[in-house]
N, C-alpha and C. Protein backbone atom coordinates (compact mmCIF):
# COMPACT_ATOMS: atom_id res chain seq x y z
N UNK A 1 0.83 -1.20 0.00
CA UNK A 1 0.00 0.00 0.00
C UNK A 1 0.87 1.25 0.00
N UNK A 2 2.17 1.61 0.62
CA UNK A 2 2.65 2.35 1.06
C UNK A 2 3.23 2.71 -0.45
N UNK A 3 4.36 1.53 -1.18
CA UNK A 3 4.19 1.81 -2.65
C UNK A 3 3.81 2.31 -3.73
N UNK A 4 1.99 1.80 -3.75
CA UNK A 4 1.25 2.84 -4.61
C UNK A 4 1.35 3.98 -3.92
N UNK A 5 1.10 4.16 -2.41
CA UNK A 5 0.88 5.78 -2.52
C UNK A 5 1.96 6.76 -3.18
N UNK A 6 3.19 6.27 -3.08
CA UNK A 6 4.34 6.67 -3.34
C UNK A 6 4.46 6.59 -4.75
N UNK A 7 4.06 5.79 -5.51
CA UNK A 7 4.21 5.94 -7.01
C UNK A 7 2.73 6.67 -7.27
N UNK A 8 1.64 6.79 -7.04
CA UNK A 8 0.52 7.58 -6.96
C UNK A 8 0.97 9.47 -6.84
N UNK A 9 1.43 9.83 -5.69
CA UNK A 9 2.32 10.71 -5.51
C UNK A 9 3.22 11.03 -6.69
N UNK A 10 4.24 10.30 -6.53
CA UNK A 10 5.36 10.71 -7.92
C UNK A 10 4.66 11.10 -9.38
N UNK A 11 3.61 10.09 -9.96
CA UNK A 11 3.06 10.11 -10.78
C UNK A 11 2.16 11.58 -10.80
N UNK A 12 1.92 12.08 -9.79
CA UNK A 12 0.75 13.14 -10.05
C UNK A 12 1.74 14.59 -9.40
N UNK A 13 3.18 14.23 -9.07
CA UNK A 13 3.59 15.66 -8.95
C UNK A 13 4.60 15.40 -10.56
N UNK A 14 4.25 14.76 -11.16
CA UNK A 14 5.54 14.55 -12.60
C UNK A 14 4.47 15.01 -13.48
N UNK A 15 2.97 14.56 -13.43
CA UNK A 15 2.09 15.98 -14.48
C UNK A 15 1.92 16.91 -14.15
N UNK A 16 1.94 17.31 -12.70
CA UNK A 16 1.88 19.14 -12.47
C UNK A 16 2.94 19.58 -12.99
N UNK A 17 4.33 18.84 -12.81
CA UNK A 17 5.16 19.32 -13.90
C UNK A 17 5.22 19.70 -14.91
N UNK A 18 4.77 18.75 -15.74
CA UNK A 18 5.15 18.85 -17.31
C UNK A 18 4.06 19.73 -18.15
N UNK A 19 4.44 20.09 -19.12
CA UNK A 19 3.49 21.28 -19.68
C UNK A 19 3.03 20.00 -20.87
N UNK A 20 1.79 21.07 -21.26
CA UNK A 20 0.68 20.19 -21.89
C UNK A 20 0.90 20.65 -23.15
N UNK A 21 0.93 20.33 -24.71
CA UNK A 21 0.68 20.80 -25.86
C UNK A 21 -0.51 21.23 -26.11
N UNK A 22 -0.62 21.75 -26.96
CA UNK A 22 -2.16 22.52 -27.52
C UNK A 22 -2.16 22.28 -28.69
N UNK A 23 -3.93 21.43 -29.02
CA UNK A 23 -4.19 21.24 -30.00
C UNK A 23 -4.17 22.28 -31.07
N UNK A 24 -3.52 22.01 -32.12
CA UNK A 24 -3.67 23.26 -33.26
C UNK A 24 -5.06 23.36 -33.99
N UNK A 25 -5.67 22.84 -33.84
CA UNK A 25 -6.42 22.66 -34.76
C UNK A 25 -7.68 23.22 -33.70
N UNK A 26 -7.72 23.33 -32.47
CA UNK A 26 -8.20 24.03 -31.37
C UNK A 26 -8.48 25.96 -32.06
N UNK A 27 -9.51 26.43 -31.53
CA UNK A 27 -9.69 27.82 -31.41
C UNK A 27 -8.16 28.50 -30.76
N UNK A 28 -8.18 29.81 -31.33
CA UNK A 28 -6.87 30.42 -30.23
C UNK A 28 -7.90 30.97 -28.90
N UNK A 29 -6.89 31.23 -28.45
CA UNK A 29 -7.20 31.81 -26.79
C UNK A 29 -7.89 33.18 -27.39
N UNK A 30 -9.16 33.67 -26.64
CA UNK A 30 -9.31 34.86 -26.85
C UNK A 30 -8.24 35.95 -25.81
N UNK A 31 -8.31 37.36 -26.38
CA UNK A 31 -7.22 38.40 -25.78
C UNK A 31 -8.06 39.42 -24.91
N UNK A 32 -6.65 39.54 -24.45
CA UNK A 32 -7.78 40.93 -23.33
C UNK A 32 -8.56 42.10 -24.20
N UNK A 33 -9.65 42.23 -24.23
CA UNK A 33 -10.37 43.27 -24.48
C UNK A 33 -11.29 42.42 -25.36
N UNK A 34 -11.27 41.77 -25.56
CA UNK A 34 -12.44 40.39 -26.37
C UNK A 34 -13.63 40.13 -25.32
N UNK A 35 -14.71 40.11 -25.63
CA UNK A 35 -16.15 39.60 -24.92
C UNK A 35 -15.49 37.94 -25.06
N UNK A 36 -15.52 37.81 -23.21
CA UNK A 36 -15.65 36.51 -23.33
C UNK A 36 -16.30 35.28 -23.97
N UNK A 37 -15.83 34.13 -24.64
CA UNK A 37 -16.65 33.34 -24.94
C UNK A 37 -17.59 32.86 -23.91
N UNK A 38 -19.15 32.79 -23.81
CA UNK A 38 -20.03 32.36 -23.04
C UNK A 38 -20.17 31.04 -23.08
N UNK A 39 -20.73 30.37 -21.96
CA UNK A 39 -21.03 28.88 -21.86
C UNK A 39 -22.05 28.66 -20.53
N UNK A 40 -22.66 27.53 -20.94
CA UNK A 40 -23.03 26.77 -19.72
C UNK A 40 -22.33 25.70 -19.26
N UNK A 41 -22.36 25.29 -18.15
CA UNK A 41 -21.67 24.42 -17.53
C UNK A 41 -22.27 23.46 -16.70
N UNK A 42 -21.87 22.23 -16.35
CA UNK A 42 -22.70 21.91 -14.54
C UNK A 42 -21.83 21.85 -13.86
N UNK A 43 -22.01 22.12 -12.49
CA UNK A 43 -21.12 22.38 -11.48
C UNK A 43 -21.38 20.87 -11.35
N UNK A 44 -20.06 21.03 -9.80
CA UNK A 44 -19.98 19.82 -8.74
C UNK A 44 -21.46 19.21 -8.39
N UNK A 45 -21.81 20.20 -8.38
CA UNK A 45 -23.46 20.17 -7.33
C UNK A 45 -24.58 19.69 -8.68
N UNK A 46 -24.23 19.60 -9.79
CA UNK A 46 -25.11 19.01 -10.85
C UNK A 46 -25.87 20.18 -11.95
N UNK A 47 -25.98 21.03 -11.02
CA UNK A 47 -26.26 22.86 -11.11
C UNK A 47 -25.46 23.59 -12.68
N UNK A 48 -26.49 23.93 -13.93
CA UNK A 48 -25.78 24.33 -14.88
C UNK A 48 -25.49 26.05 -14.25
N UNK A 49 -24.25 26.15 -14.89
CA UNK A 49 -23.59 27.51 -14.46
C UNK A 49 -23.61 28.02 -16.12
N UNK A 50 -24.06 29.39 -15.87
CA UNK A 50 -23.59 30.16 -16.83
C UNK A 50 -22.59 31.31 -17.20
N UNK A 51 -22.14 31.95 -17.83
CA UNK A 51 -21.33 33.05 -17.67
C UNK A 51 -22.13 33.93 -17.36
N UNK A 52 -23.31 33.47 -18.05
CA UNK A 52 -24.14 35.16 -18.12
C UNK A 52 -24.77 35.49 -16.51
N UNK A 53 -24.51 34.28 -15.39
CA UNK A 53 -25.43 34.79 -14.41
C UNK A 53 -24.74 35.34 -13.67
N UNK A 54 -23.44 35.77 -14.13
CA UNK A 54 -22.28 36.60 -13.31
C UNK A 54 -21.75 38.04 -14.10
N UNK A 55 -23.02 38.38 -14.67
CA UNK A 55 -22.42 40.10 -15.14
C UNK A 55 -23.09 40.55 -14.06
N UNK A 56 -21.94 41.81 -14.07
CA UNK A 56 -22.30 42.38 -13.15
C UNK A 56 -21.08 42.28 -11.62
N UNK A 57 -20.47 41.33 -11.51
CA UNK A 57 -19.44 40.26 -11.02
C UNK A 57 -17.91 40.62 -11.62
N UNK A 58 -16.68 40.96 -11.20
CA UNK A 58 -15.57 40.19 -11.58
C UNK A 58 -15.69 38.35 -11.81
N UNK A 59 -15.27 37.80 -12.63
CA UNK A 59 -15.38 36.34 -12.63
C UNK A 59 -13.63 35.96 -12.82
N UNK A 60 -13.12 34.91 -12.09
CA UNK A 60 -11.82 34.87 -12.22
C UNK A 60 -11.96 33.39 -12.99
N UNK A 61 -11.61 33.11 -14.31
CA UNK A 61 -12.23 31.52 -14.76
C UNK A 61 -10.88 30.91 -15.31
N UNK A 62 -10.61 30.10 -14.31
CA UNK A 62 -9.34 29.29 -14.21
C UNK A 62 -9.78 27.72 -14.92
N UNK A 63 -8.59 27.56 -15.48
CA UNK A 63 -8.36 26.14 -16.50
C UNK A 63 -7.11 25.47 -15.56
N UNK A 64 -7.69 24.03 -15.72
CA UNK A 64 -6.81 23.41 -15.05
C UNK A 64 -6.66 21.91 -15.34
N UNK A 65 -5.59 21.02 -15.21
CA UNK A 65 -5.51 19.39 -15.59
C UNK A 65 -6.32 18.78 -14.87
N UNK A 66 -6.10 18.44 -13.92
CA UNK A 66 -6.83 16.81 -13.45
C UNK A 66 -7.62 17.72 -11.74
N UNK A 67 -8.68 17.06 -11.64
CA UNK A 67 -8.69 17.20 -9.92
C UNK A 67 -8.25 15.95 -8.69
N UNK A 68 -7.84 16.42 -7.91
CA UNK A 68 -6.92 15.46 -7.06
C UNK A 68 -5.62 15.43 -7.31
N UNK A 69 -5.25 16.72 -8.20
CA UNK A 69 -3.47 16.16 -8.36
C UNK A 69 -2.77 17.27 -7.82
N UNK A 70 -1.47 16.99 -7.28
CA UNK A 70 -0.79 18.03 -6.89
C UNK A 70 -1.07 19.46 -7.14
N UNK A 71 -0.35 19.62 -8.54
CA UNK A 71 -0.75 21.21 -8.84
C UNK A 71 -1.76 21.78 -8.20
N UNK A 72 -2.98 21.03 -8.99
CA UNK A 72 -4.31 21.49 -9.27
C UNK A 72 -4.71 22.02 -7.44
N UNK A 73 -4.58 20.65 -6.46
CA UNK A 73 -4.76 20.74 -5.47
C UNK A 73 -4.07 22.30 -4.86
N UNK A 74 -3.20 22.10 -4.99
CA UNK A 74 -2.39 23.79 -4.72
C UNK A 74 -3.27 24.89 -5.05
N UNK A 75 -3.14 25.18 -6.34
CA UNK A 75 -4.08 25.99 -6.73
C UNK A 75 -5.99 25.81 -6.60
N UNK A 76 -6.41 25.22 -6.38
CA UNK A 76 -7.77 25.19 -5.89
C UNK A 76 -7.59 25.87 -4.10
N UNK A 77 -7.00 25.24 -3.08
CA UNK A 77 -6.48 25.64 -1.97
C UNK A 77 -6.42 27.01 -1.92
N UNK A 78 -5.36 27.86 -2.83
CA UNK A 78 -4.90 29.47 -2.46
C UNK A 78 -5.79 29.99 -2.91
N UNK A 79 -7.51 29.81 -4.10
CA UNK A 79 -8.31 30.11 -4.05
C UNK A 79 -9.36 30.15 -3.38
N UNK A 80 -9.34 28.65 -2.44
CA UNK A 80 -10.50 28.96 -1.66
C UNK A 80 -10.19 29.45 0.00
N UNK A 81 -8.38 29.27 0.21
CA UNK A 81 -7.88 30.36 1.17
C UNK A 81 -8.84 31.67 1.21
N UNK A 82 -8.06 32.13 -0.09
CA UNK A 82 -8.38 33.66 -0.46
C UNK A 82 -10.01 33.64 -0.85
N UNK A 83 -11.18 33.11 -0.86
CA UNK A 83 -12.17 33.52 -1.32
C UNK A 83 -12.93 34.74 -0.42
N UNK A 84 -12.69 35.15 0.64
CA UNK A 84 -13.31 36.16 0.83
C UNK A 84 -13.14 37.28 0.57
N UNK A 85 -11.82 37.46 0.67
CA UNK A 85 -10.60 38.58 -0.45
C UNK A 85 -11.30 38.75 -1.78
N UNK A 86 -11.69 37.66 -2.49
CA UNK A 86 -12.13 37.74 -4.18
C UNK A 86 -13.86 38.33 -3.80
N UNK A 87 -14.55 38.02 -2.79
CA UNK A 87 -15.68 38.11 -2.62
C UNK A 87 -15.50 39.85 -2.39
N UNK A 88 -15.05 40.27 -1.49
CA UNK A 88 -14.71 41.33 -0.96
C UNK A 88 -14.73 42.33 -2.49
N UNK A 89 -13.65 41.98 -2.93
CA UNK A 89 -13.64 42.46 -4.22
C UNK A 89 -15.08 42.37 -5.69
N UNK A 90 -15.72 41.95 -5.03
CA UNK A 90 -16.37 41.48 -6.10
C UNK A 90 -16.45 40.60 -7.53
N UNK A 91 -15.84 39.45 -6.84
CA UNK A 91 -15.27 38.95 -7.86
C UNK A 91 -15.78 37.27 -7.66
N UNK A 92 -15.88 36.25 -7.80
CA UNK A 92 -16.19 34.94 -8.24
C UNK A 92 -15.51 34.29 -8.86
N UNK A 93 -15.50 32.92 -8.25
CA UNK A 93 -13.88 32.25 -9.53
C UNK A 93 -14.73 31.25 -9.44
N UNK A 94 -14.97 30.68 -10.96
CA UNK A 94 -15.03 29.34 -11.63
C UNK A 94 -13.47 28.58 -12.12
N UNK A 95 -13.49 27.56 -11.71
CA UNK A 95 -12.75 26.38 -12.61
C UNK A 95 -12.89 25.67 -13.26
N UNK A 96 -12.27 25.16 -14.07
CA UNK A 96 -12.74 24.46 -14.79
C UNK A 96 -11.85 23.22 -15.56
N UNK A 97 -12.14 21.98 -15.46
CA UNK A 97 -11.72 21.17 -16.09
C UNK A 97 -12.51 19.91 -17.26
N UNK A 98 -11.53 19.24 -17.77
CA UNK A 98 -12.41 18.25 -18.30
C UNK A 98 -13.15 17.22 -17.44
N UNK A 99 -12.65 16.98 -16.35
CA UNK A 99 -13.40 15.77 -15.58
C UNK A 99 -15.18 15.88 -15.04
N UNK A 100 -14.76 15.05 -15.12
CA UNK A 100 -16.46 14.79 -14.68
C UNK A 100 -17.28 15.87 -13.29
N UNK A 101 -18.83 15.58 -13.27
CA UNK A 101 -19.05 16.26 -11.84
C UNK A 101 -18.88 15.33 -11.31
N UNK A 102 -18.57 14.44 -11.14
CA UNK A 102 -18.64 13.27 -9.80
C UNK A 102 -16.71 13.12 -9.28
N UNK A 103 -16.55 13.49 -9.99
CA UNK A 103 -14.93 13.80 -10.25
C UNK A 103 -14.65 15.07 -9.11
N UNK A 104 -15.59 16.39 -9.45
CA UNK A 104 -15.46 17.36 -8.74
C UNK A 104 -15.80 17.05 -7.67
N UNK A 105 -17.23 16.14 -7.48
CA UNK A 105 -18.05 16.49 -6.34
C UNK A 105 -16.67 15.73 -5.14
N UNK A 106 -16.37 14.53 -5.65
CA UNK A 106 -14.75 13.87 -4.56
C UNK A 106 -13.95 15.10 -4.70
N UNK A 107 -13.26 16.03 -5.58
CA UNK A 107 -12.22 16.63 -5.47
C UNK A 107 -12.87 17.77 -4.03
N UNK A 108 -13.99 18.73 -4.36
CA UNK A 108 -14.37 19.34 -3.32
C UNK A 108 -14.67 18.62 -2.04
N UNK A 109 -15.23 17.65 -1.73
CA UNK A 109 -15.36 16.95 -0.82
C UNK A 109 -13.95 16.45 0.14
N UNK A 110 -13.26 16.17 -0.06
CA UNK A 110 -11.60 15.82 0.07
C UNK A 110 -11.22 16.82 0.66
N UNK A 111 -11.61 18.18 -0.49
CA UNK A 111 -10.85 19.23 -0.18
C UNK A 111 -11.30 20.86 0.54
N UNK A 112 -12.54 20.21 0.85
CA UNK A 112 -13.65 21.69 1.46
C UNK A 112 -13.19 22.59 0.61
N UNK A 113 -13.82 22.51 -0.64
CA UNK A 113 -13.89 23.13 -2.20
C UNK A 113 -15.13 23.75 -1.66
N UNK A 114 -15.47 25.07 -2.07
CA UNK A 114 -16.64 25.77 -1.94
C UNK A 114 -17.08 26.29 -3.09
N UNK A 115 -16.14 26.64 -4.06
CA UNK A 115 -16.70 27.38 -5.31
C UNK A 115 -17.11 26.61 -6.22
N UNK A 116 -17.73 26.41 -7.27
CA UNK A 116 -17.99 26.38 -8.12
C UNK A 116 -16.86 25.25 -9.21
N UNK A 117 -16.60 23.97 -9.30
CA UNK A 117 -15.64 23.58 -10.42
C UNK A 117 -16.45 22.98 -11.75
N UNK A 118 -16.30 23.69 -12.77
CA UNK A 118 -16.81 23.31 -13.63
C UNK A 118 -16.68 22.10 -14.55
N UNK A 119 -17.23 21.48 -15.30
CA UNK A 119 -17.11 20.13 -15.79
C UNK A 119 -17.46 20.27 -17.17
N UNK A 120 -16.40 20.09 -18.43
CA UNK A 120 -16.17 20.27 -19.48
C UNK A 120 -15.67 18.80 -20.54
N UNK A 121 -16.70 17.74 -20.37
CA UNK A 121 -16.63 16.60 -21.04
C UNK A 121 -16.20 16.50 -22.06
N UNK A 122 -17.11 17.81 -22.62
CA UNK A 122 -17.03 17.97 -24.24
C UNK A 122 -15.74 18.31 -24.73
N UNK A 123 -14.85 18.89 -23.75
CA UNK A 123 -13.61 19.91 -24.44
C UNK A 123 -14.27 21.50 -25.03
N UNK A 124 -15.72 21.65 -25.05
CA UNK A 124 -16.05 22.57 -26.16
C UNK A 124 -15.81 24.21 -25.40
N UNK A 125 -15.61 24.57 -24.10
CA UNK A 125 -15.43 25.22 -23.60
C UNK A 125 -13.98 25.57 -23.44
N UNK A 126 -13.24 24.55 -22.84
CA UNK A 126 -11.65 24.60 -23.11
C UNK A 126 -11.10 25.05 -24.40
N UNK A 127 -11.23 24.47 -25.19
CA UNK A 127 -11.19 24.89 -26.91
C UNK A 127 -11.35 26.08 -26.48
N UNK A 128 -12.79 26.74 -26.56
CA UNK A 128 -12.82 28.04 -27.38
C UNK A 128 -12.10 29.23 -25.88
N UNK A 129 -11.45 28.61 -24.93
CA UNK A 129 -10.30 29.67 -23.78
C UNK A 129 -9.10 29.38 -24.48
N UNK A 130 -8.77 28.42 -25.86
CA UNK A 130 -7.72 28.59 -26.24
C UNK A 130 -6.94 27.24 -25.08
N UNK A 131 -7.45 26.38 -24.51
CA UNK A 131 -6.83 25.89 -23.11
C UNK A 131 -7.16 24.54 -23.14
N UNK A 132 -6.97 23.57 -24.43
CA UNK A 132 -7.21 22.33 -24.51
C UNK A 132 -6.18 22.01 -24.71
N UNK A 133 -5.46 21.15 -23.95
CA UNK A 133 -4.19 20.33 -23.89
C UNK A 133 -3.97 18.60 -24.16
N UNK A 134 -2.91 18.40 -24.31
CA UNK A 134 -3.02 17.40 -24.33
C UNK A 134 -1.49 16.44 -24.18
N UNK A 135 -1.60 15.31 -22.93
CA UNK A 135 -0.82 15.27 -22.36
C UNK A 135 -0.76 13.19 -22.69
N UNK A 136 0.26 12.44 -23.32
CA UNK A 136 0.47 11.77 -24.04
C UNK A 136 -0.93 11.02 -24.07
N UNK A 137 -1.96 11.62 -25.07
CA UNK A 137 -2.81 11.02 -25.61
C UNK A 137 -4.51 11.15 -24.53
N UNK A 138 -3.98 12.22 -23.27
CA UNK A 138 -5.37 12.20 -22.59
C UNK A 138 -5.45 13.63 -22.79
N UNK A 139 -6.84 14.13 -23.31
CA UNK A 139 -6.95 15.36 -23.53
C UNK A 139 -7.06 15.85 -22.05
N UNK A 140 -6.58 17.73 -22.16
CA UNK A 140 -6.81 18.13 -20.40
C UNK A 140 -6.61 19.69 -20.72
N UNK A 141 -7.42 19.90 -19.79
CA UNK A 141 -7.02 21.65 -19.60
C UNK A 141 -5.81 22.36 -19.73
N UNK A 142 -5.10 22.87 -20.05
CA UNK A 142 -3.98 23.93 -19.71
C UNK A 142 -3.98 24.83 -18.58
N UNK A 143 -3.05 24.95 -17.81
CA UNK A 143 -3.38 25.93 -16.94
C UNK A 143 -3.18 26.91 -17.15
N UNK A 144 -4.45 27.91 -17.53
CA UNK A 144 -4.99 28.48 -17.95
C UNK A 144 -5.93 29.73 -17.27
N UNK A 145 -5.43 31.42 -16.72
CA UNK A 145 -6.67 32.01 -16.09
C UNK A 145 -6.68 33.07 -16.89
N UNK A 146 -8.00 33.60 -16.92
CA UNK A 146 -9.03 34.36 -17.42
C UNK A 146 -9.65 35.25 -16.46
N UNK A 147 -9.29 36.73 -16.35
CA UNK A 147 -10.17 37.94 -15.55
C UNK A 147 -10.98 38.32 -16.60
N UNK A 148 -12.37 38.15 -16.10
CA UNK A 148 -13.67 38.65 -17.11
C UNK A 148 -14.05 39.91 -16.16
N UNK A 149 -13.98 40.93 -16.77
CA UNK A 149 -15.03 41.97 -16.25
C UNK A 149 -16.20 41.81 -15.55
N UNK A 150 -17.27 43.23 -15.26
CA UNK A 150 -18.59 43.06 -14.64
C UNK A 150 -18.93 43.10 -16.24
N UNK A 151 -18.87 43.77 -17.18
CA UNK A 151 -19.29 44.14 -18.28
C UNK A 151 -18.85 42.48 -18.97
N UNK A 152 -18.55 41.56 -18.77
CA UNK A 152 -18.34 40.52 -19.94
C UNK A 152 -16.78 40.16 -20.59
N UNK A 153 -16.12 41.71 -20.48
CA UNK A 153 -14.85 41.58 -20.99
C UNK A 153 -13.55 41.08 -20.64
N UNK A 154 -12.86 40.47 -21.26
CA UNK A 154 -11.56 39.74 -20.62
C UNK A 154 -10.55 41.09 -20.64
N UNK A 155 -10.28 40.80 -18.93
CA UNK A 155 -9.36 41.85 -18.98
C UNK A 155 -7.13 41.46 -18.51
N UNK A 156 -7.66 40.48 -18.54
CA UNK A 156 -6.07 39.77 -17.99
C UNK A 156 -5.91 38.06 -18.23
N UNK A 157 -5.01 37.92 -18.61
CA UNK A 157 -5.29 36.18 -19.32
C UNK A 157 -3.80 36.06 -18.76
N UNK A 158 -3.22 35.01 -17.77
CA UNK A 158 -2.43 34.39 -17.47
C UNK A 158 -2.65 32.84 -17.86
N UNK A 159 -1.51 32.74 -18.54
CA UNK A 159 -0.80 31.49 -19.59
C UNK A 159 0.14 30.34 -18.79
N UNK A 160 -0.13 28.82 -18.81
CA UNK A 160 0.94 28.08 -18.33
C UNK A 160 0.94 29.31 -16.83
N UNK A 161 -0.03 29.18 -15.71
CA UNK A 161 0.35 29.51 -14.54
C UNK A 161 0.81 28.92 -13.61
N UNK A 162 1.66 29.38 -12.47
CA UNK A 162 2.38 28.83 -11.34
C UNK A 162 1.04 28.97 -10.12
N UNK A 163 0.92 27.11 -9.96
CA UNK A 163 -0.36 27.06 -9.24
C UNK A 163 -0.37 27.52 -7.62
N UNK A 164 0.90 28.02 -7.30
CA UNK A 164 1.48 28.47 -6.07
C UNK A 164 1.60 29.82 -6.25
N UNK A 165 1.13 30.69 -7.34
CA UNK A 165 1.17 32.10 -7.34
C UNK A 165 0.00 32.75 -7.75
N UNK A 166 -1.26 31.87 -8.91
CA UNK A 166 -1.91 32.55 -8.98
C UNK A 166 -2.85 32.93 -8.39
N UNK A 167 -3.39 32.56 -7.61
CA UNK A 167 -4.50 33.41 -6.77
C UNK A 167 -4.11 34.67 -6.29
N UNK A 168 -3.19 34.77 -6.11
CA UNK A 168 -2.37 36.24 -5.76
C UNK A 168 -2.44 37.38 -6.25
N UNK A 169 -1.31 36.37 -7.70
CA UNK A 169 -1.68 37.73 -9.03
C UNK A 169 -2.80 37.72 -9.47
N UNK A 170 -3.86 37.13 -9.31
CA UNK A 170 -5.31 37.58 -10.28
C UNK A 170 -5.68 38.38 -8.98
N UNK A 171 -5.84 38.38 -7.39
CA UNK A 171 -6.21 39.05 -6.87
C UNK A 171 -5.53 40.21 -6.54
N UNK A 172 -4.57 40.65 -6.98
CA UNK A 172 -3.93 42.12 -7.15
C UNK A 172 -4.03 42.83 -8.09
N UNK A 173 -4.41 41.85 -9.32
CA UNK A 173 -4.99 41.92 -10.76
C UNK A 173 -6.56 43.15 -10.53
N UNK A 174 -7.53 42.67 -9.68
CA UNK A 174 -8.75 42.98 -9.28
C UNK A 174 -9.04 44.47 -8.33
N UNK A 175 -9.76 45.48 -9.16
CA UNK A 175 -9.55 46.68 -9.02
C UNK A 175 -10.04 46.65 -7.35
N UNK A 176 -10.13 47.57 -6.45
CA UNK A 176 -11.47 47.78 -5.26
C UNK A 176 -12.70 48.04 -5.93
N UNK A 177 -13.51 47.54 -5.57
CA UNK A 177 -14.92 47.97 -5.78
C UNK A 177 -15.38 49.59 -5.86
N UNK A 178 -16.13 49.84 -6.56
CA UNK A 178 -16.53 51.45 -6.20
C UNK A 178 -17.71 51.21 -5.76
N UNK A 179 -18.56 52.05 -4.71
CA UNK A 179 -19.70 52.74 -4.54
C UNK A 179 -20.42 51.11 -3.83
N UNK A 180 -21.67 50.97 -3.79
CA UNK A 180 -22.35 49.44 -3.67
C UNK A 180 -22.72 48.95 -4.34
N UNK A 181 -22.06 47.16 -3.61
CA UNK A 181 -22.22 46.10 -4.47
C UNK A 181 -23.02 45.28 -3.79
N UNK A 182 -23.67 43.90 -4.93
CA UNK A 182 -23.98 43.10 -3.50
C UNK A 182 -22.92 41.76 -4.01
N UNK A 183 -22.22 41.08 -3.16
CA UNK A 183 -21.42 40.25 -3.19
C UNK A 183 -21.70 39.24 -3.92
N UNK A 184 -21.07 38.25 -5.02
CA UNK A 184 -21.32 37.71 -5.57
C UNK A 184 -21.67 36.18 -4.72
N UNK A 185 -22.63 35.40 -4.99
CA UNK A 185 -22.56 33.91 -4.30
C UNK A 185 -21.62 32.89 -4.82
N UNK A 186 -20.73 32.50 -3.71
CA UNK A 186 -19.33 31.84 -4.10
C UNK A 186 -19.88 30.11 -4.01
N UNK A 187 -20.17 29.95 -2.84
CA UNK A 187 -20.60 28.39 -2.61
C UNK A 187 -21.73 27.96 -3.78
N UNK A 188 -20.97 26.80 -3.67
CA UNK A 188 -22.01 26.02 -5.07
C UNK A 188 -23.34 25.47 -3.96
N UNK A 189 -24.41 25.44 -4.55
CA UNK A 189 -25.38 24.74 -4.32
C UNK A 189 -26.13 23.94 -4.73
């Protein structure tokens, strides 16, 4: 037992490592000042998510490989550290990967995940963030983040991110609020 965990381990900090190729034949990434591509989604919770029910919102919409693996685990963590900071700000973070919701619903569960991880079977969402990878022969997210405006617009796109830094830089990224807001709802339901 002690074995697998140890080759389980090795195995899942050697893909947070390695960088993923991108399909060419994939959409490019849209650029800052582009209207985000819109989508629906289902969350962990089974719950379709849309882009559109967050104008009005900063949305921070992070791409990512596998759930349960090193990296990913890192970076899900310094986001839901920091979620009151992003709330504060007015802001909301979706993730998003190819795996399943039942995939998420264990990764949040494991990990007292509160936000929102999105579930992208199709690839058809990844594609059009420019953030479909592919890592010897299993398709997967790129890590991949996206600052969408209240207005819809992408305003900051971090590429191949360091899952130990970004929650940081997207939240220094994120203006103060002006005047009143009402806080965006972070917990999935």
């Amino acid at each position: 037992m002690k074995r697998f965990s140890i080759f389980v381990l090795s195995a899942a900090l050697a893909l947070a490592a390695v960088p993923f190729a991108a399909h060419a034949a994939e959409e490019a990434m849209p650029s800052v000042g582009q209207v985000a591509p819109t989508f629906i989604l289902p969350s962990q919770t089974g719950k379709r998510i849309s882009l559109k029910h967050y104008r009005g919102h900063w949305v921070v919409l992070y791409f990512y490989p596998r759930d349960m693996t090193s990296g990913c685990t890192i970076e899900a963590h310094d986001f839901q550290d920091n979620l009151s900071q992003f709330t504060d700000k007015n802001a909301v973070i979706l993730g998003v990967s190819v795996d399943s919701t039942a995939s998420h619903q264990q990764f949040c569960a494991k990990d007292s995940l509160t936000f929102h991880l999105l579930s992208d079977t199709t690839h058809k969402v990844v594609s059009a963030y420019g953030s479909l990878g592919d890592y010897k022969g299993t398709a997967m997210a790129i890590r991949n983040t996206f600052l969408i405006d209240p207005e819809g617009k992408i305003t900051q796109v971090w590429t191949h991110v360091d899952p130990r830094q970004s929650a940081q830089e997207v939240l220094t990224a994120i203006p103060a609020p002006k005047g009143n807001f009402t806080p965006p709802a972070q917990t999935a339901r």
